[in-house]
N, C-alpha and C. Protein backbone atom coordinates (compact mmCIF):
# COMPACT_ATOMS: atom_id res chain seq x y z
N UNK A 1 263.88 169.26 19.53
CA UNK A 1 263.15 168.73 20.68
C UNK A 1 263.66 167.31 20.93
N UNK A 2 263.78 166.72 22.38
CA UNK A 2 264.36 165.66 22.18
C UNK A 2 263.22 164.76 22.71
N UNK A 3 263.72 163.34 21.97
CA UNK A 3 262.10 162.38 22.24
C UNK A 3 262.35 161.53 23.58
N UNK A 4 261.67 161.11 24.53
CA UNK A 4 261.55 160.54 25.41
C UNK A 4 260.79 159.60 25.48
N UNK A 5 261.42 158.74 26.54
CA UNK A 5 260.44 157.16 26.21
C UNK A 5 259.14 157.78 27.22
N UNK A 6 258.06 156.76 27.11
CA UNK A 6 256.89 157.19 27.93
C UNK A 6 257.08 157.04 29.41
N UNK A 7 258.18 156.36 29.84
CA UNK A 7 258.31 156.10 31.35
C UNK A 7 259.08 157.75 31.42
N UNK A 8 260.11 158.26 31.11
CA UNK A 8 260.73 159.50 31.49
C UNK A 8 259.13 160.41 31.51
N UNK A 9 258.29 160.36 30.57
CA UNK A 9 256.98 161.17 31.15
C UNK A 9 256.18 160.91 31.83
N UNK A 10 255.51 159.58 31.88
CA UNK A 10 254.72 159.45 32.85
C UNK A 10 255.22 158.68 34.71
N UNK A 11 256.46 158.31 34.40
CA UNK A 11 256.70 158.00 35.29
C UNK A 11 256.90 156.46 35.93
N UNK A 12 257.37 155.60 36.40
CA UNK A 12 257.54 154.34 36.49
C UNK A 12 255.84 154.00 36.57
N UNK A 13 255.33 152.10 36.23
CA UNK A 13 253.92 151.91 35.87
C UNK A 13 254.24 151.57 37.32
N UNK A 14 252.95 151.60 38.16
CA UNK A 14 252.51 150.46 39.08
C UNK A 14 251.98 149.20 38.89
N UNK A 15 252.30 148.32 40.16
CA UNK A 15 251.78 147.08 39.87
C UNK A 15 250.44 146.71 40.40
N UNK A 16 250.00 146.07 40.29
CA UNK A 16 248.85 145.41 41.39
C UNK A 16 249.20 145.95 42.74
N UNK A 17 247.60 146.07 43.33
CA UNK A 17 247.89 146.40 44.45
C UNK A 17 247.10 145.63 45.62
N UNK A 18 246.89 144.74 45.09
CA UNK A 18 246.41 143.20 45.43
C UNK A 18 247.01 142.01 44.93
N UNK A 19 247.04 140.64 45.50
CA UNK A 19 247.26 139.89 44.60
C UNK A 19 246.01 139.14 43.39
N UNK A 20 246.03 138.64 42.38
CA UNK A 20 245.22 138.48 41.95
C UNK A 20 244.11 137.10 42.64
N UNK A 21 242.84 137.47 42.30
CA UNK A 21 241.82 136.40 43.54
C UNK A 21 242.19 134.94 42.38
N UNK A 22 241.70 134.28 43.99
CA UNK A 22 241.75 132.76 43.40
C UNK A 22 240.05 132.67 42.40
N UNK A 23 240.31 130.90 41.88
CA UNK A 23 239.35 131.06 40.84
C UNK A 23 237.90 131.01 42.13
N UNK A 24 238.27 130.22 43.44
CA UNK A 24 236.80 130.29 43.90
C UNK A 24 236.39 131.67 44.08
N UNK A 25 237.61 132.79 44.71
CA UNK A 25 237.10 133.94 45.20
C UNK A 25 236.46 134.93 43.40
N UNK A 26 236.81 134.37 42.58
CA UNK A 26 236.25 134.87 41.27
C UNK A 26 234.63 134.36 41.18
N UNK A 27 234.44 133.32 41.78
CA UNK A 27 233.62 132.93 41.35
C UNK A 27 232.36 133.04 42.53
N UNK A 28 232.35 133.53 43.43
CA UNK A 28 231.77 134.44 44.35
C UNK A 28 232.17 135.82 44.32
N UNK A 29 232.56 136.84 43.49
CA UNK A 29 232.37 138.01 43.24
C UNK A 29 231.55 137.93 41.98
N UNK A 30 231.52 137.00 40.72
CA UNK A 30 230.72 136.61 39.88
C UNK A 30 229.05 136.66 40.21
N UNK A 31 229.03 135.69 41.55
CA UNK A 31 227.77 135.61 41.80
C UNK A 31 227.06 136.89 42.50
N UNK A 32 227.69 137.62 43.39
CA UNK A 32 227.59 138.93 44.23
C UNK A 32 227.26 139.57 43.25
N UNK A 33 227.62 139.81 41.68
CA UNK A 33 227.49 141.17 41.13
C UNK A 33 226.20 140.45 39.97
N UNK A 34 226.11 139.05 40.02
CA UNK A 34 224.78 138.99 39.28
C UNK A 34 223.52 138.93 39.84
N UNK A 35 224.07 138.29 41.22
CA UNK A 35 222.51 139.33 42.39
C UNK A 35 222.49 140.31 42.51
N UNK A 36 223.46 141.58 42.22
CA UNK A 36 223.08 142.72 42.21
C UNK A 36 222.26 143.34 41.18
N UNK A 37 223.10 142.49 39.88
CA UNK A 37 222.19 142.95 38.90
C UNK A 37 220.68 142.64 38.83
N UNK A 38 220.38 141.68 39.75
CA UNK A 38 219.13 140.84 39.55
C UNK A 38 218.12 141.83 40.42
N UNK A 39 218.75 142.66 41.57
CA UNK A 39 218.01 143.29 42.36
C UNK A 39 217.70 144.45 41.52
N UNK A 40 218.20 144.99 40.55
CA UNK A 40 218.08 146.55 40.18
C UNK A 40 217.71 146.64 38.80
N UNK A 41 217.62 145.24 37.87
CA UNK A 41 217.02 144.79 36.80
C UNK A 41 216.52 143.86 36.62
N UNK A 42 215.19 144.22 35.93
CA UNK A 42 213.88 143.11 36.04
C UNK A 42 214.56 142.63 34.85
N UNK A 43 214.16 140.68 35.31
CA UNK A 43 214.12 140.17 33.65
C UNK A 43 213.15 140.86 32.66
N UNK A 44 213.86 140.55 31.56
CA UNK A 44 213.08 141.09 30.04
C UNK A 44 213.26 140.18 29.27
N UNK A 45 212.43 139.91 28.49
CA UNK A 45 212.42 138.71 27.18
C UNK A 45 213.89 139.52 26.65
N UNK A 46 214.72 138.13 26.06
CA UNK A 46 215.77 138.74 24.93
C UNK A 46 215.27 140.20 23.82
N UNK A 47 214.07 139.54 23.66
CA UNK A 47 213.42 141.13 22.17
C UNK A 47 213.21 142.18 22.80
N UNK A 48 212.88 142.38 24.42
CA UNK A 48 212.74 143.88 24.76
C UNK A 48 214.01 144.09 25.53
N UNK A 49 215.27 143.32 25.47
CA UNK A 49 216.20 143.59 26.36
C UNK A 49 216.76 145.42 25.22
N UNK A 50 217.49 145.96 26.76
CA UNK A 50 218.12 147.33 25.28
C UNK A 50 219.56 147.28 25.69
């Protein structure tokens, strides 16, 4: 059987298909997804968090 590198099987990788966000745009998707979390989970003391 002959061995092949992983690109002959899976095929060339892709790259990004965006460029990567700046640190502000990080830091407003940061906040977007911890108001989300805030809408769909009630605070809990640390001892009843699960």
């Amino acid at each position: 059987m002959d061995e092949h590198d992983q690109d002959d099987v899976a095929g060339p990788v892709a790259g990004p298909v965006r460029p990567p966000l700046t640190a502000e745009q990080a830091r407003e998707v940061t906040a977007g997804l911890r108001e989300a979390m805030d809408d769909v989970s009630p605070r809990r003391p640390p001892c009843m968090a699960f």
